[in-house]
C-alpha atoms as a PDB file:
ATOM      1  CA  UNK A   1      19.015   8.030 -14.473  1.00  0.00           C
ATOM      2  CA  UNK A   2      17.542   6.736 -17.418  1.00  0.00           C
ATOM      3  CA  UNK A   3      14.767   4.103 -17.601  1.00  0.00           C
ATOM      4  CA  UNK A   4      13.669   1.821 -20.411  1.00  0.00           C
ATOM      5  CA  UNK A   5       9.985   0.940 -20.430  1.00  0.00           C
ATOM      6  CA  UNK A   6       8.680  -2.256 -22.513  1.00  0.00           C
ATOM      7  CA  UNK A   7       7.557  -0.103 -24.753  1.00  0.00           C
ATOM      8  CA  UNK A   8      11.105   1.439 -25.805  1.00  0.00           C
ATOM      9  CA  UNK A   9      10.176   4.220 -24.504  1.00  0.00           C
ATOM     10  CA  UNK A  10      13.062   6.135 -22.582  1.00  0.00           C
ATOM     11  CA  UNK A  11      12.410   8.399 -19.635  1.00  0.00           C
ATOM     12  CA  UNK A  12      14.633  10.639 -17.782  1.00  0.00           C
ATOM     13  CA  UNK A  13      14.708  10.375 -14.110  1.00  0.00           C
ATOM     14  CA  UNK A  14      17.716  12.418 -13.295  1.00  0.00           C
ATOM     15  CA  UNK A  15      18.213  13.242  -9.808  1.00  0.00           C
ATOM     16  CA  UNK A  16      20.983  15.511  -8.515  1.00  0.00           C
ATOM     17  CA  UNK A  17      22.955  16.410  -5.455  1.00  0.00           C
ATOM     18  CA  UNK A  18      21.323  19.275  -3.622  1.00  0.00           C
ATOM     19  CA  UNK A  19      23.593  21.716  -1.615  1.00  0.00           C
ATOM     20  CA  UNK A  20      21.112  23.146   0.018  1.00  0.00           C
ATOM     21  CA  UNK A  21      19.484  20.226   1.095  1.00  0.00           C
ATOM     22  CA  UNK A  22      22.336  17.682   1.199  1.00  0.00           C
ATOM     23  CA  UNK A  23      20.460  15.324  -0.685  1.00  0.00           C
ATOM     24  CA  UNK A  24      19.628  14.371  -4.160  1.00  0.00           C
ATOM     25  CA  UNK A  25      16.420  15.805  -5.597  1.00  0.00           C
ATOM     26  CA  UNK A  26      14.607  15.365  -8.501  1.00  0.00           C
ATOM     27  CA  UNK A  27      16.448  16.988 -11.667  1.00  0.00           C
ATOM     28  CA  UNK A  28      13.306  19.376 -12.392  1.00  0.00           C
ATOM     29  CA  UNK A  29      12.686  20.668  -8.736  1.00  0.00           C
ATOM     30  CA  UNK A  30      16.391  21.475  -8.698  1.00  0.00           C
ATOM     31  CA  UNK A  31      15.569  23.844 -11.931  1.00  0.00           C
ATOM     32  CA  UNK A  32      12.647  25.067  -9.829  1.00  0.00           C
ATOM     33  CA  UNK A  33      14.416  25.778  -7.167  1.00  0.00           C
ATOM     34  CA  UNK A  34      14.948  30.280  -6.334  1.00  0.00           C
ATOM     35  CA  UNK A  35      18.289  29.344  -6.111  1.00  0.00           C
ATOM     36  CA  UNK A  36      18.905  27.309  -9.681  1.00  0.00           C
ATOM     37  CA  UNK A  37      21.314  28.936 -12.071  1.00  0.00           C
ATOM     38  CA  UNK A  38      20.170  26.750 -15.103  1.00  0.00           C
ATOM     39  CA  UNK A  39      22.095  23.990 -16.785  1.00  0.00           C
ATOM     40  CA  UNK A  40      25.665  24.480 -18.008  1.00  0.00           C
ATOM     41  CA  UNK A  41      27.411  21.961 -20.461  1.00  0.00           C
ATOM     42  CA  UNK A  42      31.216  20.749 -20.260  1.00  0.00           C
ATOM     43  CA  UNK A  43      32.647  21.770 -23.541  1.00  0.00           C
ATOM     44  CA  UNK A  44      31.934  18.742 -25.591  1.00  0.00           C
ATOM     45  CA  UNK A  45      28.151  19.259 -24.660  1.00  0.00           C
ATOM     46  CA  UNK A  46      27.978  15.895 -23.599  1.00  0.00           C
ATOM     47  CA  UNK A  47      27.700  15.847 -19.978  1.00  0.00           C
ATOM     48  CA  UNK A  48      25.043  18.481 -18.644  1.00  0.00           C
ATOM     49  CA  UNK A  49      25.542  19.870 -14.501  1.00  0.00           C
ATOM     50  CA  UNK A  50      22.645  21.671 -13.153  1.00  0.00           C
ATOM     51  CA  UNK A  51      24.138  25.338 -11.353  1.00  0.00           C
ATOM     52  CA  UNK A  52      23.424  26.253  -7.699  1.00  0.00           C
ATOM     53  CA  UNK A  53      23.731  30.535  -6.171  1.00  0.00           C
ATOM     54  CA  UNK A  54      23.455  28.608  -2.962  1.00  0.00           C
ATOM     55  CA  UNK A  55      26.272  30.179  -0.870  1.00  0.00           C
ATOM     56  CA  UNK A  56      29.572  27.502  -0.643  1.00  0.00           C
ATOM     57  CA  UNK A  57      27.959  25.738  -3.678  1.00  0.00           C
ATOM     58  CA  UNK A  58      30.742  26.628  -6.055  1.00  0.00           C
ATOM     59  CA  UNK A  59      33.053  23.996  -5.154  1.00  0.00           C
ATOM     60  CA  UNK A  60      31.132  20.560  -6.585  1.00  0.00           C
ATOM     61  CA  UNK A  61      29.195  19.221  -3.192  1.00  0.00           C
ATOM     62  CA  UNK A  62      28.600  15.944  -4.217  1.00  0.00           C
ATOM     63  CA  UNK A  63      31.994  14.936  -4.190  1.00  0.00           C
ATOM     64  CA  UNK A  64      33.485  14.914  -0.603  1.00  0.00           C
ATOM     65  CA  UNK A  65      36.905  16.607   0.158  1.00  0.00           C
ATOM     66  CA  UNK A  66      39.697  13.719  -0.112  1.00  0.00           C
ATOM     67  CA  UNK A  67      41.049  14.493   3.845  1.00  0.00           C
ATOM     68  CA  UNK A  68      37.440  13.440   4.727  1.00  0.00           C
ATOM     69  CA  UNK A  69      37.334   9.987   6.402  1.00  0.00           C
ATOM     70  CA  UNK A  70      35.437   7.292   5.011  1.00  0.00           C
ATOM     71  CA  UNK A  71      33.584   6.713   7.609  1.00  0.00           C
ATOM     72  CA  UNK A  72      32.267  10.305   7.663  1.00  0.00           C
ATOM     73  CA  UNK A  73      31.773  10.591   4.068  1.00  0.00           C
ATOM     74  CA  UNK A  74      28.285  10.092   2.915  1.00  0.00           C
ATOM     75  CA  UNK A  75      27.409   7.400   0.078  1.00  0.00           C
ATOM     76  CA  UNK A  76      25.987  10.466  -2.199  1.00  0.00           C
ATOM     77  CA  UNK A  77      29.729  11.582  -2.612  1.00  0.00           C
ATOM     78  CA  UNK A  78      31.071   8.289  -3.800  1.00  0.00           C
ATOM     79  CA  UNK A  79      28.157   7.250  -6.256  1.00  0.00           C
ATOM     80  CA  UNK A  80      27.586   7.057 -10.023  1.00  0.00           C
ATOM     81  CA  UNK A  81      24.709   9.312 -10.176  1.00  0.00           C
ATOM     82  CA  UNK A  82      24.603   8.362 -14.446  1.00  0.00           C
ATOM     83  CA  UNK A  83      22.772   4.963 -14.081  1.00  0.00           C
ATOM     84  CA  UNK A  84      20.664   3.135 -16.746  1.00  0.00           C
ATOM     85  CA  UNK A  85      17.789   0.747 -15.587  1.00  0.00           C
ATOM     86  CA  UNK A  86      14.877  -0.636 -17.038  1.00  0.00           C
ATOM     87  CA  UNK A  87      11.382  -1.655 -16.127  1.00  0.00           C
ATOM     88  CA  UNK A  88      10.077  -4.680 -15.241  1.00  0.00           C
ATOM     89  CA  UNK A  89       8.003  -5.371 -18.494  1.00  0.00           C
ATOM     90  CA  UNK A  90      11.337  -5.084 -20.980  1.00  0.00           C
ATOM     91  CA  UNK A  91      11.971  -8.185 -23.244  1.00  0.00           C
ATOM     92  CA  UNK A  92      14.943  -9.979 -22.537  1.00  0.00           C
ATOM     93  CA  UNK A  93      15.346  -9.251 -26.329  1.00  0.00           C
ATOM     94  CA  UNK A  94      15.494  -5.407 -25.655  1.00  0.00           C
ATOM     95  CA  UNK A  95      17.506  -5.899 -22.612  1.00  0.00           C
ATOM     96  CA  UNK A  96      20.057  -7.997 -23.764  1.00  0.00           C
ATOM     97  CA  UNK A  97      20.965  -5.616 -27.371  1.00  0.00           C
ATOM     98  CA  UNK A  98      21.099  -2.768 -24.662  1.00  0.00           C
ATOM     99  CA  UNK A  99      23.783  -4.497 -22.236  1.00  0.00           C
ATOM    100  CA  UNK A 100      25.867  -5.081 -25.199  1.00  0.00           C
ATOM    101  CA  UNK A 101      25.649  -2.114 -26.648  1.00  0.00           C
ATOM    102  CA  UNK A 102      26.368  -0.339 -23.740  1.00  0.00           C
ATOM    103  CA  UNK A 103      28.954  -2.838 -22.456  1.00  0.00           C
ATOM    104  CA  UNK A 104      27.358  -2.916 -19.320  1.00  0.00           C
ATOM    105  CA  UNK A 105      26.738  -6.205 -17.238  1.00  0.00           C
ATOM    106  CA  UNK A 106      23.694  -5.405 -15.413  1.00  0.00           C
ATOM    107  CA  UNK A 107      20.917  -2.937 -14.466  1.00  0.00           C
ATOM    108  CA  UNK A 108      18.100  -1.936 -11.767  1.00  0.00           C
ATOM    109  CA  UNK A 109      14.863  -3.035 -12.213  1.00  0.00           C
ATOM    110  CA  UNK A 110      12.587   0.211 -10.679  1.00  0.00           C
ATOM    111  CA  UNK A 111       8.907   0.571 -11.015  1.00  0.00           C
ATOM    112  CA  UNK A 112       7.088   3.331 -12.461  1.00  0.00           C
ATOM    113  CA  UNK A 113       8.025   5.709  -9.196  1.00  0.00           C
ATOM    114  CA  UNK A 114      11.416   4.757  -9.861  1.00  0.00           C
ATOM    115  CA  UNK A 115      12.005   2.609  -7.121  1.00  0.00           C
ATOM    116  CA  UNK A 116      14.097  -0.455  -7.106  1.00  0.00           C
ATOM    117  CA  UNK A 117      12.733  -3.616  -7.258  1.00  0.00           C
ATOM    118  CA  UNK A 118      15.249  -6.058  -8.169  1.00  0.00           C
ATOM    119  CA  UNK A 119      18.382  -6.427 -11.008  1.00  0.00           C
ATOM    120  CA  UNK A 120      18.940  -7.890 -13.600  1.00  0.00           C
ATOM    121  CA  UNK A 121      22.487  -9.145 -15.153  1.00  0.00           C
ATOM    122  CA  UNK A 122      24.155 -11.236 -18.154  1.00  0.00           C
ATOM    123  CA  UNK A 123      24.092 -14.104 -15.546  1.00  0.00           C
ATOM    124  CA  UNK A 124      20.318 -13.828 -14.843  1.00  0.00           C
ATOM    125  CA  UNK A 125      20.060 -13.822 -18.847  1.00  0.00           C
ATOM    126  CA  UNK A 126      21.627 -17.033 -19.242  1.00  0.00           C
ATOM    127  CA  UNK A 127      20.266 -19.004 -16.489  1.00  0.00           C
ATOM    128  CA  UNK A 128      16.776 -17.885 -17.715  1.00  0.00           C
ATOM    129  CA  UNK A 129      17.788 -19.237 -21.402  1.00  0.00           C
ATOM    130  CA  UNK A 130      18.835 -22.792 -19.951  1.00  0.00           C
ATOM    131  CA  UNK A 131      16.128 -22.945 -17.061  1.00  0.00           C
ATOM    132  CA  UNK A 132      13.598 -21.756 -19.193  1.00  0.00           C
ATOM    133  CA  UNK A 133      14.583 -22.859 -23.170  1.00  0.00           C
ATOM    134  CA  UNK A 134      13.772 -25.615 -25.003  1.00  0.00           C
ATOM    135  CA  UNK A 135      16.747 -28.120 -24.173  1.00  0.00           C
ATOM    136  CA  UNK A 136      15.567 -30.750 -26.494  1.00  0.00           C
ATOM    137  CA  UNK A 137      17.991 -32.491 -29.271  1.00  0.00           C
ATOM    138  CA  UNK A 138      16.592 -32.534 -32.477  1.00  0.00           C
ATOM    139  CA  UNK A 139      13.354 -33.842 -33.623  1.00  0.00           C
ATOM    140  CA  UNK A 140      12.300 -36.788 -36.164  1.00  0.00           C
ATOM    141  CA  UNK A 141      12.447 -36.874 -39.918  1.00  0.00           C
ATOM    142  CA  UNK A 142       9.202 -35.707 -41.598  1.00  0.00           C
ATOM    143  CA  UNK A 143       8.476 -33.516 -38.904  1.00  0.00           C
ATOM    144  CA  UNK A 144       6.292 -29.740 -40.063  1.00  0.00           C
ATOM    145  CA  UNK A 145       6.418 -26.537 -38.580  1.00  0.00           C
ATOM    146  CA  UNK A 146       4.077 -23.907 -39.351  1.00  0.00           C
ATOM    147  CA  UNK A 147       5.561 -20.302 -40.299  1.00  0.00           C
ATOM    148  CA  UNK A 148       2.383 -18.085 -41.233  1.00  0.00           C
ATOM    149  CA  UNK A 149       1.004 -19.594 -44.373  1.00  0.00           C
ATOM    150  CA  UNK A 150       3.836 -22.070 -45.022  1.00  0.00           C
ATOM    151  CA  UNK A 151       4.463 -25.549 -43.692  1.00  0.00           C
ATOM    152  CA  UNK A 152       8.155 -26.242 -43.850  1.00  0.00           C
ATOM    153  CA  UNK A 153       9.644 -29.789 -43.676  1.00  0.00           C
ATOM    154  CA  UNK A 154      12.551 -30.301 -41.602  1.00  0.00           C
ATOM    155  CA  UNK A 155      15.330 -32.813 -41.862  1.00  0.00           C
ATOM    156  CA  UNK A 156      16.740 -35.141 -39.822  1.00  0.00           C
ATOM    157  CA  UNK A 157      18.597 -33.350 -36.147  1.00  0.00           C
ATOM    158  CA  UNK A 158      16.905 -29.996 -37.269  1.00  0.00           C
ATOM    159  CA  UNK A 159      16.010 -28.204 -33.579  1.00  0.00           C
ATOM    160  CA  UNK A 160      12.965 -26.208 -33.677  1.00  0.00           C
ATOM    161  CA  UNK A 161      12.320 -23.899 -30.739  1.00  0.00           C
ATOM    162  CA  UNK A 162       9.517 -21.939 -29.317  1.00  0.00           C
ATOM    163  CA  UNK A 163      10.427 -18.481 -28.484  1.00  0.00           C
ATOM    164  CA  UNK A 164       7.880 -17.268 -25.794  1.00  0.00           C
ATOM    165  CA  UNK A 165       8.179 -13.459 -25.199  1.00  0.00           C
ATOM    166  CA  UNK A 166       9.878 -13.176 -22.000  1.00  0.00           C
ATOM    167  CA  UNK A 167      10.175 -10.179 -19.888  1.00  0.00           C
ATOM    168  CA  UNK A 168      12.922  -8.774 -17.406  1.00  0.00           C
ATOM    169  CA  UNK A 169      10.190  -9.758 -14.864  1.00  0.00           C
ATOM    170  CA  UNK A 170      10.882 -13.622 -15.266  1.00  0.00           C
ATOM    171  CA  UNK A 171      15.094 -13.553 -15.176  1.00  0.00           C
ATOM    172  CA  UNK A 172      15.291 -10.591 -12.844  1.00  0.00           C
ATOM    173  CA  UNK A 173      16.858 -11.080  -9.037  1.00  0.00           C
ATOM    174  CA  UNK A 174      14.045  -9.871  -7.026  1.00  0.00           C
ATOM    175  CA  UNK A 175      15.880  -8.897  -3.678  1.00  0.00           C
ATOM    176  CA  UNK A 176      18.012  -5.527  -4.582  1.00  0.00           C
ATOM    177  CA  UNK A 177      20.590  -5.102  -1.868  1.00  0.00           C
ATOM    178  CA  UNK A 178      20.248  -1.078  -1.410  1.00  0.00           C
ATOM    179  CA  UNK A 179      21.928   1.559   0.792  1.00  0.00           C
ATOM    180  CA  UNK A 180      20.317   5.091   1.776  1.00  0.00           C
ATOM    181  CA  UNK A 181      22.187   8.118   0.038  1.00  0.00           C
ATOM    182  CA  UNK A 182      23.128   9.553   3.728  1.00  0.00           C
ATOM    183  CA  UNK A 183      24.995   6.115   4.835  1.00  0.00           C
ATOM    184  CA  UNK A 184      28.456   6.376   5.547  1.00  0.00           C
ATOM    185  CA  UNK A 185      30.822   4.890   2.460  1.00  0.00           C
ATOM    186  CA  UNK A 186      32.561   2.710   4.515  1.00  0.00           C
ATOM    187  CA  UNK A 187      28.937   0.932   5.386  1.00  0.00           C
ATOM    188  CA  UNK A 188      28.547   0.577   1.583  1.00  0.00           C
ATOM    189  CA  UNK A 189      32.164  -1.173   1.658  1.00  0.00           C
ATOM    190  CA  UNK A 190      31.177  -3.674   4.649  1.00  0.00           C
ATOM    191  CA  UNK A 191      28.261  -4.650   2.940  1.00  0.00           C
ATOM    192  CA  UNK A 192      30.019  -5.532  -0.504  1.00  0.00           C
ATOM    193  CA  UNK A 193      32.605  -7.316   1.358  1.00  0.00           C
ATOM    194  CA  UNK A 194      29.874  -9.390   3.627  1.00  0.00           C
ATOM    195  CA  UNK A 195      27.480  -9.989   0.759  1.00  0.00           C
ATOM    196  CA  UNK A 196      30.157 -10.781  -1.553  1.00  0.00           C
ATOM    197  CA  UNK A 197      28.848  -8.460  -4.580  1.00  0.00           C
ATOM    198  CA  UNK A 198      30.620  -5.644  -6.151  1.00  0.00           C
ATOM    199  CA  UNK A 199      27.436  -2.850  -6.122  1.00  0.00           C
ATOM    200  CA  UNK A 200      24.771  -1.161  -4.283  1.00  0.00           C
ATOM    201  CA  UNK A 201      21.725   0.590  -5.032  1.00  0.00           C
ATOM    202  CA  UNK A 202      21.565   4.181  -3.502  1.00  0.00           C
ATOM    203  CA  UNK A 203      18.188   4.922  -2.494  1.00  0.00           C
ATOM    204  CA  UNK A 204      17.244   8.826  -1.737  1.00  0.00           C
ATOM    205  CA  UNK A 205      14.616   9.482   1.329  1.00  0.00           C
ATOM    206  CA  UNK A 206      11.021   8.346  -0.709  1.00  0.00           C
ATOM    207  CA  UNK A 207      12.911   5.130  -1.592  1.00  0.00           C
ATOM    208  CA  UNK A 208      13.498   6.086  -5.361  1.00  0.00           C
ATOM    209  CA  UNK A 209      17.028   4.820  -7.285  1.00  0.00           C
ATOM    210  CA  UNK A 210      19.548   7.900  -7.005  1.00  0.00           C
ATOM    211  CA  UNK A 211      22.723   6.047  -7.970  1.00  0.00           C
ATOM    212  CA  UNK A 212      25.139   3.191  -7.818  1.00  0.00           C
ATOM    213  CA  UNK A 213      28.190   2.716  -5.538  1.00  0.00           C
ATOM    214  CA  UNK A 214      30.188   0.265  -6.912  1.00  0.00           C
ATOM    215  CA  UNK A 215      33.645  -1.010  -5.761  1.00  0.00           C
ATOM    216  CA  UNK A 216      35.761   0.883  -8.257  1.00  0.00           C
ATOM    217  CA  UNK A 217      33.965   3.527  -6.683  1.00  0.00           C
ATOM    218  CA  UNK A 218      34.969   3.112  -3.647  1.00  0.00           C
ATOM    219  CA  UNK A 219      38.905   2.494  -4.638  1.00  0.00           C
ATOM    220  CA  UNK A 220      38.321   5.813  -6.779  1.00  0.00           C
ATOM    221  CA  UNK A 221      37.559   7.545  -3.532  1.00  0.00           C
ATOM    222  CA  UNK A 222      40.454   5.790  -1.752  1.00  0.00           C
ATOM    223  CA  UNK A 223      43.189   6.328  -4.151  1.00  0.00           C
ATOM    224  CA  UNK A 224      42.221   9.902  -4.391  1.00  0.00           C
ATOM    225  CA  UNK A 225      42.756  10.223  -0.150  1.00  0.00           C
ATOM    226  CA  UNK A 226      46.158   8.399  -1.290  1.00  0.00           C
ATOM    227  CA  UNK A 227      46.970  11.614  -2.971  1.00  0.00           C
ATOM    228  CA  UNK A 228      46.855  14.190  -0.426  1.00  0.00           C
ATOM    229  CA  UNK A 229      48.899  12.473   1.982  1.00  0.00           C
ATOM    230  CA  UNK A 230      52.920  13.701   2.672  1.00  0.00           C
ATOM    231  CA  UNK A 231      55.597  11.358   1.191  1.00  0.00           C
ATOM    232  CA  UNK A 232      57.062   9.033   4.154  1.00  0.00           C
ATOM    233  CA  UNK A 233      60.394  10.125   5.125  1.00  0.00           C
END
């Protein structure tokens, strides 16, 4: 997981699926771990996995076997453990050049702990410019604004604006809907389908952000259980 302060500063809070444990953990206490075989990189060197010697930990853990029933399969084997959030104190300036160069619609808001604490999407990002802009129509002829040293006259149905810094803090939806890591997948699917939403924050044991279960997720999971079963006759 990565995490963008107001600042701009970018911190990695990486947590991954422990085999030992059967829980995520904190990227760095995996490394620490007697058991840790270091990092390994996929060809490309893009995408980084962190090595267990733990006995049975060759086949990937975190992903469950496709016979294994939904409701038997924990959360932590459906997830998107690569998640991007941001902090609470992020401009909506920062935030929104970030959604769209990431084509992303959304992210977790998490403290400095990296807990959740509420999201924040494209929707919240308009309503906050209409709620909270200046909605006004123009302004009168002869009117001045002041830029630094200059006073510049507009002209007649000119729209001048104040642009307040806002923060992530005043569009972001304060209630985050989460699920804990060890909950069953199909519980994650009843609550998308009650609470009409399309994700879920995965929380690990201390309450911190470990991933996102999201409905493609979910019909990733199914469709792969679709492939191990025998053709009807």
């Amino acid at each position: 997981m990565r995490v963008l302060s107001g600042d701009g500063e970018m911190t990695d809070l990486r947590r991954v699926h422990c085999p030992v444990h059967l829980r995520t953990v904190a990227f760095d206490r995996c490394l620490a771990c007697a058991d840790s075989g270091g990092i390994a990189r996929e060809p490309t060197g893009q995408i980084e996995y962190a090595c267990c010697r733990h006995a049975g930990a060759g086949v990937e853990a975190r992903r469950a076997e496709p016979g294994t029933p939904m409701d038997h399969t924990p959360v932590s084997a459906v997830m998107t453990t690569d998640v991007f959030a941001v902090r609470a104190d992020v401009s909506l300036e920062a935030l929104t050049d970030v959604l769209l160069e990431r084509g992303i619609g959304g992210a977790p808001v998490v403290d400095e702990e990296g807990r959740p604490v509420g999201v924040v999407s494209k929707t919240d990002l308009l309503d906050q410019r209409f709620v909270a802009g200046d909605t006004g129509e123009g302004i009168a002829r002869g009117r001045q604004v002041s830029r630094g040293h200059y006073r510049v006259a507009l002209g007649p149905g000119i729209h001048a604006e104040a642009l307040p810094y806002e923060s992530v803090a005043d569009a972001m939806t304060r209630a985050a809907i989460t699920i804990p890591e060890n909950a069953p997948a199909a519980q994650a699917a009843a609550m998308m389908v009650t609470q009409g939403i399309h994700r879920v924050l995965v929380v690990s044991d201390d309450g911190k952000l470990s991933g996102i279960v999201t409905s493609s997720d979910i019909m990733r999971w199914v469709a792969g259980r679709g492939r191990t079963r025998a053709p009807e006759a």
